[in-house]
C-alpha atoms as a PDB file:
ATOM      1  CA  UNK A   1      -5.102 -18.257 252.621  1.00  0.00           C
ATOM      2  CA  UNK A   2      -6.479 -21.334 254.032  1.00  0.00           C
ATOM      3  CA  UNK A   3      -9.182 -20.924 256.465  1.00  0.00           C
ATOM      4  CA  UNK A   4     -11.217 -23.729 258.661  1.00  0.00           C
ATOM      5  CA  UNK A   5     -14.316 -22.404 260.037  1.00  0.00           C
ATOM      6  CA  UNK A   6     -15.332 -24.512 263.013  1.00  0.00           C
ATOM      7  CA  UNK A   7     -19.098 -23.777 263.326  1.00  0.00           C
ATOM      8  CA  UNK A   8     -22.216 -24.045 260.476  1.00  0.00           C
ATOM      9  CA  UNK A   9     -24.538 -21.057 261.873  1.00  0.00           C
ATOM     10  CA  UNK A  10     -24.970 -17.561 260.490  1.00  0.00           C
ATOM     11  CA  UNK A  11     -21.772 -16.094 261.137  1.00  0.00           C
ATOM     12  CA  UNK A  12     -20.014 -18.975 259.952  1.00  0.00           C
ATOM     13  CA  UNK A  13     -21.588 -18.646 257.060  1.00  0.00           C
ATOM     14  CA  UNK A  14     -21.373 -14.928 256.249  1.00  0.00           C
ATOM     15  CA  UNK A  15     -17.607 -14.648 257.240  1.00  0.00           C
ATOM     16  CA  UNK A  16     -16.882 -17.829 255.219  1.00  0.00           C
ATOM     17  CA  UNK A  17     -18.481 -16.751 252.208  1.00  0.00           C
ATOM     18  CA  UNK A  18     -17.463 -13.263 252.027  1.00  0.00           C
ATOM     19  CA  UNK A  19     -13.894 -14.980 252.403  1.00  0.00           C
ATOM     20  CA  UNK A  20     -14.342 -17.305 249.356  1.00  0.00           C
ATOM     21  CA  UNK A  21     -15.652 -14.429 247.343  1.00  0.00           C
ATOM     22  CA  UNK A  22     -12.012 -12.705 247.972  1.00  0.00           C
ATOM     23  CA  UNK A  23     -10.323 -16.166 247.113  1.00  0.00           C
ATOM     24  CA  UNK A  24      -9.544 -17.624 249.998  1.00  0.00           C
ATOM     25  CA  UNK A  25     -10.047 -21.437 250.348  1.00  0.00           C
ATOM     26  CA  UNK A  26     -12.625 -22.379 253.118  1.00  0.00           C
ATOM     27  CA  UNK A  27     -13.267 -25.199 255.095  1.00  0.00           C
ATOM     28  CA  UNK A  28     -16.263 -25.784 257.433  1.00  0.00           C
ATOM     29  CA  UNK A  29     -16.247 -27.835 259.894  1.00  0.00           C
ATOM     30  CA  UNK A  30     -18.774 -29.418 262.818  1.00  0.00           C
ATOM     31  CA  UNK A  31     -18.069 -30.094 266.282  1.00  0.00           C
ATOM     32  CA  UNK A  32     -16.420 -33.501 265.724  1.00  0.00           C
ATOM     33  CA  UNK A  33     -14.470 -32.499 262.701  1.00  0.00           C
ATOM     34  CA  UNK A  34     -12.183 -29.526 264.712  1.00  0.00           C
ATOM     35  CA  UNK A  35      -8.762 -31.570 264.187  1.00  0.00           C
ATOM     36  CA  UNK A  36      -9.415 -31.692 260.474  1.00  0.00           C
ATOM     37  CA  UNK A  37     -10.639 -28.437 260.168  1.00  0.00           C
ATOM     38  CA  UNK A  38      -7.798 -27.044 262.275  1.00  0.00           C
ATOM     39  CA  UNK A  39      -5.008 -28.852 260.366  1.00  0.00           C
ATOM     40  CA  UNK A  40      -7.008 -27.547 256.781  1.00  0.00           C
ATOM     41  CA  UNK A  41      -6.126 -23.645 258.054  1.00  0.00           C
ATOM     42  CA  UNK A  42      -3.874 -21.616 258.085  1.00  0.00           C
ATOM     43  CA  UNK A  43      -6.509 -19.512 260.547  1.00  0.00           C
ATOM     44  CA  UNK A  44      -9.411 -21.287 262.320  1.00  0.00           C
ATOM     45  CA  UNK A  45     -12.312 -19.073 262.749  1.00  0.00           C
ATOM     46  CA  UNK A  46     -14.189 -20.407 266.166  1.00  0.00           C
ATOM     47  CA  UNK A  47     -17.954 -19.693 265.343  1.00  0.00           C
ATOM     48  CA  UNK A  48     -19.607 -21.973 267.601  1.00  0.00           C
ATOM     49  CA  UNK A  49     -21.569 -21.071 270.962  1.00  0.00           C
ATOM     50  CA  UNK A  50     -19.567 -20.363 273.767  1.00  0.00           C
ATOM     51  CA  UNK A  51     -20.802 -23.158 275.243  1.00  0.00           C
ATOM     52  CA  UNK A  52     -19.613 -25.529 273.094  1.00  0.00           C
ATOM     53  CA  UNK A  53     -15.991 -24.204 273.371  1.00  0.00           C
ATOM     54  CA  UNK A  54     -14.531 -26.312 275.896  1.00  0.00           C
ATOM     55  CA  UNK A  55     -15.629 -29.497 273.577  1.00  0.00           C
ATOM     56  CA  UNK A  56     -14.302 -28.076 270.356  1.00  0.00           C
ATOM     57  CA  UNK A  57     -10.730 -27.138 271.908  1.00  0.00           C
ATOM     58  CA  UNK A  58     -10.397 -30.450 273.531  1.00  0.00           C
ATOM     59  CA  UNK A  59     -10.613 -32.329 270.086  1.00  0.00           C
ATOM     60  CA  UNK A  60      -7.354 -31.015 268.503  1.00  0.00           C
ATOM     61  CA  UNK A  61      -4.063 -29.085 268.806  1.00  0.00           C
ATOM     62  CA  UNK A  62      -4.391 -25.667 267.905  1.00  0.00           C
ATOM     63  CA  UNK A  63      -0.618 -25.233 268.595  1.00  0.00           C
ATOM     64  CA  UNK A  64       1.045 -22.323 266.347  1.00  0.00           C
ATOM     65  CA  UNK A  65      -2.207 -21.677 264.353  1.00  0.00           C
ATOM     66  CA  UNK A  66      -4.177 -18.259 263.991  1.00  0.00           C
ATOM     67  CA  UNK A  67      -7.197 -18.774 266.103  1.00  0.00           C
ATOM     68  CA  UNK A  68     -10.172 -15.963 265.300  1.00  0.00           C
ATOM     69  CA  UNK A  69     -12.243 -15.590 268.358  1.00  0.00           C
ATOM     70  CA  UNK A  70     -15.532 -13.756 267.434  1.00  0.00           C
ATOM     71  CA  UNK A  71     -17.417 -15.638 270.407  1.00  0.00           C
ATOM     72  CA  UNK A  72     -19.860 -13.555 272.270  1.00  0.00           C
ATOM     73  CA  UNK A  73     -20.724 -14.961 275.820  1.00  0.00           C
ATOM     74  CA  UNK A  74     -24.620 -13.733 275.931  1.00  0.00           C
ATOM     75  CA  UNK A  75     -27.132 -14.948 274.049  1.00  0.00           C
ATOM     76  CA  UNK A  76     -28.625 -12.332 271.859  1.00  0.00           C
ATOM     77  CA  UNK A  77     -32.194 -13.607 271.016  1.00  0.00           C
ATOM     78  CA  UNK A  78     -32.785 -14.216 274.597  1.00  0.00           C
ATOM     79  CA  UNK A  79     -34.036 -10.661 275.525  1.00  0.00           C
ATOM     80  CA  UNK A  80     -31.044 -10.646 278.173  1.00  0.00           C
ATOM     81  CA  UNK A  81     -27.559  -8.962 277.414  1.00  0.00           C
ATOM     82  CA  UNK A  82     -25.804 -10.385 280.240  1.00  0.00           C
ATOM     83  CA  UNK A  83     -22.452 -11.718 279.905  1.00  0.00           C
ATOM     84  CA  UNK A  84     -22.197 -15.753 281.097  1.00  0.00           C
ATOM     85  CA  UNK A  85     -18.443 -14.892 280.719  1.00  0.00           C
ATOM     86  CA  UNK A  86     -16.475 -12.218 281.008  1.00  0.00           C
ATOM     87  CA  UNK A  87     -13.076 -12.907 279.341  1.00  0.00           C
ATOM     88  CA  UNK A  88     -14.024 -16.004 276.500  1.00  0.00           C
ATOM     89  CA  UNK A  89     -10.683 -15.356 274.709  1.00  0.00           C
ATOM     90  CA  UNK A  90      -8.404 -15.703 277.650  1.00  0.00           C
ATOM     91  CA  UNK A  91     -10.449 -18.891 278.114  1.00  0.00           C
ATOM     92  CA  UNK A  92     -10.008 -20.274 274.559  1.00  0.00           C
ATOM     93  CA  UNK A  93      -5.696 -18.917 275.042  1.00  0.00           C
ATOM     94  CA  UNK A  94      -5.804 -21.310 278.345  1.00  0.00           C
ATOM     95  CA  UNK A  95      -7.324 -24.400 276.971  1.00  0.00           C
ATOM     96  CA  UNK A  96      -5.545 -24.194 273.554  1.00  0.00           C
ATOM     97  CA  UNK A  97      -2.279 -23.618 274.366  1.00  0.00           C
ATOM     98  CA  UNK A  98      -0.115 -22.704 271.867  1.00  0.00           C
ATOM     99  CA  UNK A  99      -2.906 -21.112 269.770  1.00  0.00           C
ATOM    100  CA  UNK A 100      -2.386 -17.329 268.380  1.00  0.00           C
ATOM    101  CA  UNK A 101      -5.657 -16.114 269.493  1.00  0.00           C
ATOM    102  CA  UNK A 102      -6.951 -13.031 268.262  1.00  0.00           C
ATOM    103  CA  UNK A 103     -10.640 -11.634 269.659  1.00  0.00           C
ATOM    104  CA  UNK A 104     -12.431  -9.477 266.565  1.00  0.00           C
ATOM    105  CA  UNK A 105     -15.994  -9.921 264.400  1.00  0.00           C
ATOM    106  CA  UNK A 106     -17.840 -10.298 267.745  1.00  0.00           C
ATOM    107  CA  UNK A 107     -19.584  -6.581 267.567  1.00  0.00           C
ATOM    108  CA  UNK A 108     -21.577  -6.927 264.176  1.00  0.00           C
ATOM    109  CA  UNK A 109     -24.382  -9.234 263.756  1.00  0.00           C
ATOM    110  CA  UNK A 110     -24.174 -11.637 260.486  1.00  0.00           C
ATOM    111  CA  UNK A 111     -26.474  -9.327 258.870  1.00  0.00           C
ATOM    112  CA  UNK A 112     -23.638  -7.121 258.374  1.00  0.00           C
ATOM    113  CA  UNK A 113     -21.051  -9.422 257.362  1.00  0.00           C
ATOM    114  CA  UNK A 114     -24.021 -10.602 254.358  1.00  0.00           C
ATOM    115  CA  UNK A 115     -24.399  -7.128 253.016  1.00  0.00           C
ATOM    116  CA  UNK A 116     -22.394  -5.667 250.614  1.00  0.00           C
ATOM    117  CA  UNK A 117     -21.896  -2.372 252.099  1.00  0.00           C
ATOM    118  CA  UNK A 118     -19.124  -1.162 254.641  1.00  0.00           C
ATOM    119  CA  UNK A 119     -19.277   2.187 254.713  1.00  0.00           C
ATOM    120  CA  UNK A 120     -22.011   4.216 256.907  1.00  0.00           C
ATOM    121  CA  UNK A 121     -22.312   7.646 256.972  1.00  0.00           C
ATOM    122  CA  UNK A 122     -19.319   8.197 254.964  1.00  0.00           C
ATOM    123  CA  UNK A 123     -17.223   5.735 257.500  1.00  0.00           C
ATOM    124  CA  UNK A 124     -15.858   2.291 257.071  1.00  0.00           C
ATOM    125  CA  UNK A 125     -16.613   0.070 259.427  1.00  0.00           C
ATOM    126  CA  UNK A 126     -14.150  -0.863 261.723  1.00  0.00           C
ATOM    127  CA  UNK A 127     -13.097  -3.998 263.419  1.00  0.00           C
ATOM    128  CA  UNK A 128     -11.582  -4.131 266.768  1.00  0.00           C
ATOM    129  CA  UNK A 129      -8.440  -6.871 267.185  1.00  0.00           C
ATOM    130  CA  UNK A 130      -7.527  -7.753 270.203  1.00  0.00           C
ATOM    131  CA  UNK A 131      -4.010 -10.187 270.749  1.00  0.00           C
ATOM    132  CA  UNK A 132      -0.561 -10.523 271.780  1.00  0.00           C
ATOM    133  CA  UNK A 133       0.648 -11.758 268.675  1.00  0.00           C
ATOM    134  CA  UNK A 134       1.800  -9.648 265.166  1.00  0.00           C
ATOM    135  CA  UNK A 135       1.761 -12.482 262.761  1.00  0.00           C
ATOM    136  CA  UNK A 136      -1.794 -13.486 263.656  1.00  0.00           C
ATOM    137  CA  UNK A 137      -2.495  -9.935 263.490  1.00  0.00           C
ATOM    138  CA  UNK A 138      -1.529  -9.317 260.288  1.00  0.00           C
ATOM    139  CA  UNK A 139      -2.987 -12.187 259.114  1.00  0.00           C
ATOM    140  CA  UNK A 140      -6.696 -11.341 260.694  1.00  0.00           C
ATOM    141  CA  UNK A 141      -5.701  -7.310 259.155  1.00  0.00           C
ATOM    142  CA  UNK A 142      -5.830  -9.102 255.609  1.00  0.00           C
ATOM    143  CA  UNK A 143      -8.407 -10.982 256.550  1.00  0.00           C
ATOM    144  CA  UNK A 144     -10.771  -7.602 257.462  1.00  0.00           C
ATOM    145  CA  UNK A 145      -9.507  -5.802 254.625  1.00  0.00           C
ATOM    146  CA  UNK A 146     -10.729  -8.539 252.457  1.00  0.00           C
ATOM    147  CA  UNK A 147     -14.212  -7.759 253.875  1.00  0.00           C
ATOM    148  CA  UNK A 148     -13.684  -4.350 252.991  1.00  0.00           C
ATOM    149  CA  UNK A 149     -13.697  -2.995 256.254  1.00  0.00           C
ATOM    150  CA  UNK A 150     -10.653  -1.626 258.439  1.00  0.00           C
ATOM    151  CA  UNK A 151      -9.027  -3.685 261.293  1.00  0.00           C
ATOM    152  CA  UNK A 152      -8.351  -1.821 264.171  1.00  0.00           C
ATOM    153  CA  UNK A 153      -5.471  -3.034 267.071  1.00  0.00           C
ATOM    154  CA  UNK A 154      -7.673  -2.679 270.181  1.00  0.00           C
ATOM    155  CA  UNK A 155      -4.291  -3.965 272.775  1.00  0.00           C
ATOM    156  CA  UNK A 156      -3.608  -7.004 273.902  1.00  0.00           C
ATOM    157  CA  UNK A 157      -5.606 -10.671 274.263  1.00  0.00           C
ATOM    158  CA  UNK A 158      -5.965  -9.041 277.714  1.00  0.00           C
ATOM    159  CA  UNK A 159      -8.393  -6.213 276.506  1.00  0.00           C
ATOM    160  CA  UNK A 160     -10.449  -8.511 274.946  1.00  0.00           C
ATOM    161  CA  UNK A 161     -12.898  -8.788 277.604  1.00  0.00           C
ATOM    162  CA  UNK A 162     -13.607  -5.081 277.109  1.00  0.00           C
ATOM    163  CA  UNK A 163     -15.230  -6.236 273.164  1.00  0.00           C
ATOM    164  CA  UNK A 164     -16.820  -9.087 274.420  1.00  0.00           C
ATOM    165  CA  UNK A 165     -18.498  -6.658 277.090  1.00  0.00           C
ATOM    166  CA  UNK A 166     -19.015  -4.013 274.968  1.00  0.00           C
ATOM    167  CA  UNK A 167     -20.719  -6.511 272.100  1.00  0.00           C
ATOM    168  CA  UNK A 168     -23.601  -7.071 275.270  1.00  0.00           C
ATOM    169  CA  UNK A 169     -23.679  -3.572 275.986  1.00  0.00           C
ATOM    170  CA  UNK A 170     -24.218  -2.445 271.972  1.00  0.00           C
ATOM    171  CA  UNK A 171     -26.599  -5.034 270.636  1.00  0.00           C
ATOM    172  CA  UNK A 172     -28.677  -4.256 273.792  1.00  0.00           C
ATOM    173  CA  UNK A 173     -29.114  -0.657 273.022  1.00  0.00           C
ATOM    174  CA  UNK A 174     -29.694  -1.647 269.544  1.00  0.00           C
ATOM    175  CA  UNK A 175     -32.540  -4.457 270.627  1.00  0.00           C
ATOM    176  CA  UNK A 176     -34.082  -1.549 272.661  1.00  0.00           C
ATOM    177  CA  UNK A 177     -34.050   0.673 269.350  1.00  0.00           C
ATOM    178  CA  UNK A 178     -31.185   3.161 270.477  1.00  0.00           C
ATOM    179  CA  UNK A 179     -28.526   3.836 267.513  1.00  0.00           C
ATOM    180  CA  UNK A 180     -25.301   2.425 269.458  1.00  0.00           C
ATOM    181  CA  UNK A 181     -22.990   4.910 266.822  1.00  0.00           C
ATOM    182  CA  UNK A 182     -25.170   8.025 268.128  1.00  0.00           C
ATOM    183  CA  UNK A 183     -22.935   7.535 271.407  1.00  0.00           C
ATOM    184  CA  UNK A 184     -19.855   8.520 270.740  1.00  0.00           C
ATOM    185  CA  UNK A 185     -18.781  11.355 268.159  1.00  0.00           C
ATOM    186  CA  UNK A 186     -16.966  11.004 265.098  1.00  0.00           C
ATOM    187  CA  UNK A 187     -12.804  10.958 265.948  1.00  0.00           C
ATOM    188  CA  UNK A 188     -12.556  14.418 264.966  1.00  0.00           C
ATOM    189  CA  UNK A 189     -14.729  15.697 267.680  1.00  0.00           C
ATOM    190  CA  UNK A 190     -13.602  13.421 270.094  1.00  0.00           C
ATOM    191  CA  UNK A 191     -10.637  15.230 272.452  1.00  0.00           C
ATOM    192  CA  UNK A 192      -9.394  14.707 275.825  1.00  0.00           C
ATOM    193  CA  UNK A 193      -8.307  18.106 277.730  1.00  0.00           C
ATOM    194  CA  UNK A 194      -6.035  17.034 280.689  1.00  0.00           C
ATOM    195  CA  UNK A 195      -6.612  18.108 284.068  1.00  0.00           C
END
């Protein structure tokens, strides 16, 4: 598969490489180089600041392609897990129209995506996927199991503003030196009696 990363930070980096090290061909890509980048891909991987969004989708048509979201709308070294933003993928759907967008990678720092482990405590890690459509789902599915970790369909684009929130809420309690997986138990303790 042909992937354009749009971005040249950490995550960029990590994603990207673990990528090429399953065979995929990469492309990264600035700011001013999104048209070429997005033309180069069969998925574009948006790895740039929230911020910068509005720039990068206004320099090329992202019309039919697989658009990976993993955008988190809080700044993480800043002390302050407050969302700027509380729905970044709906965002990037509305000013690329025509893009496949699919929310996922926005819970684990880089860190994770440089290691070569994905299993913890006997578990592989798991990656949320949030979006309305099943060909860019099963493309961003290969894409996770090439990273040897499991994708996970979280619902619709519409309940991807439940990651992006719960990305703020996690790396906080990990930046105030709570385990975030302590929280819940594993699936096979995890039941629901109805009322």
């Amino acid at each position: 598969m042909r992937i354009g990363i749009i971005g040249a930070g950490q995550m960029a980096r990590a994603l990207g490489n673990g990528w090429a090290a399953a065979g995929h061909e990469i492309r990264y890509g600035k700011r001013g180089e999104t048209r070429e980048t997005v033309e180069f891909g069969d998925v574009t991987l948006l790895a740039v600041p929230v911020s910068a969004l509005t720039e990068v989708l206004g320099q090329g048509s992202f019309d039919g392609k697989t658009v990976i979201d993993c955008t988190n709308a809080f700044e993480p070294d800043s002390g302050s897990m407050v969302l700027a933003e509380d729905a970044v993928a709906e965002r990037i759907a509305n000013e690329a129209p025509g893009a496949r967008v699919v929310k996922a990678f926005n819970l684990c720092a880089a860190e994770v995506w440089e290691a070569s482990e994905r299993v913890f405590e006997g578990r592989r890690l798991a990656v949320p996927l949030c979006g309305d459509d099943a060909e860019a789902l099963a493309q961003v599915e290969e894409l996770v199991h090439d990273l040897k970790a499991e994708p996970v369909r979280a619902g619709g684009l519409n309940r991807a503003r439940y990651l992006e929130a719960m990305s703020a809420f996690v790396v906080g309690m990990w930046f105030a030196g709570a385990d975030a997986r302590a929280v819940l138990p594993p699936l096979e303790a995890a039941f629901a009696v109805e009322d």
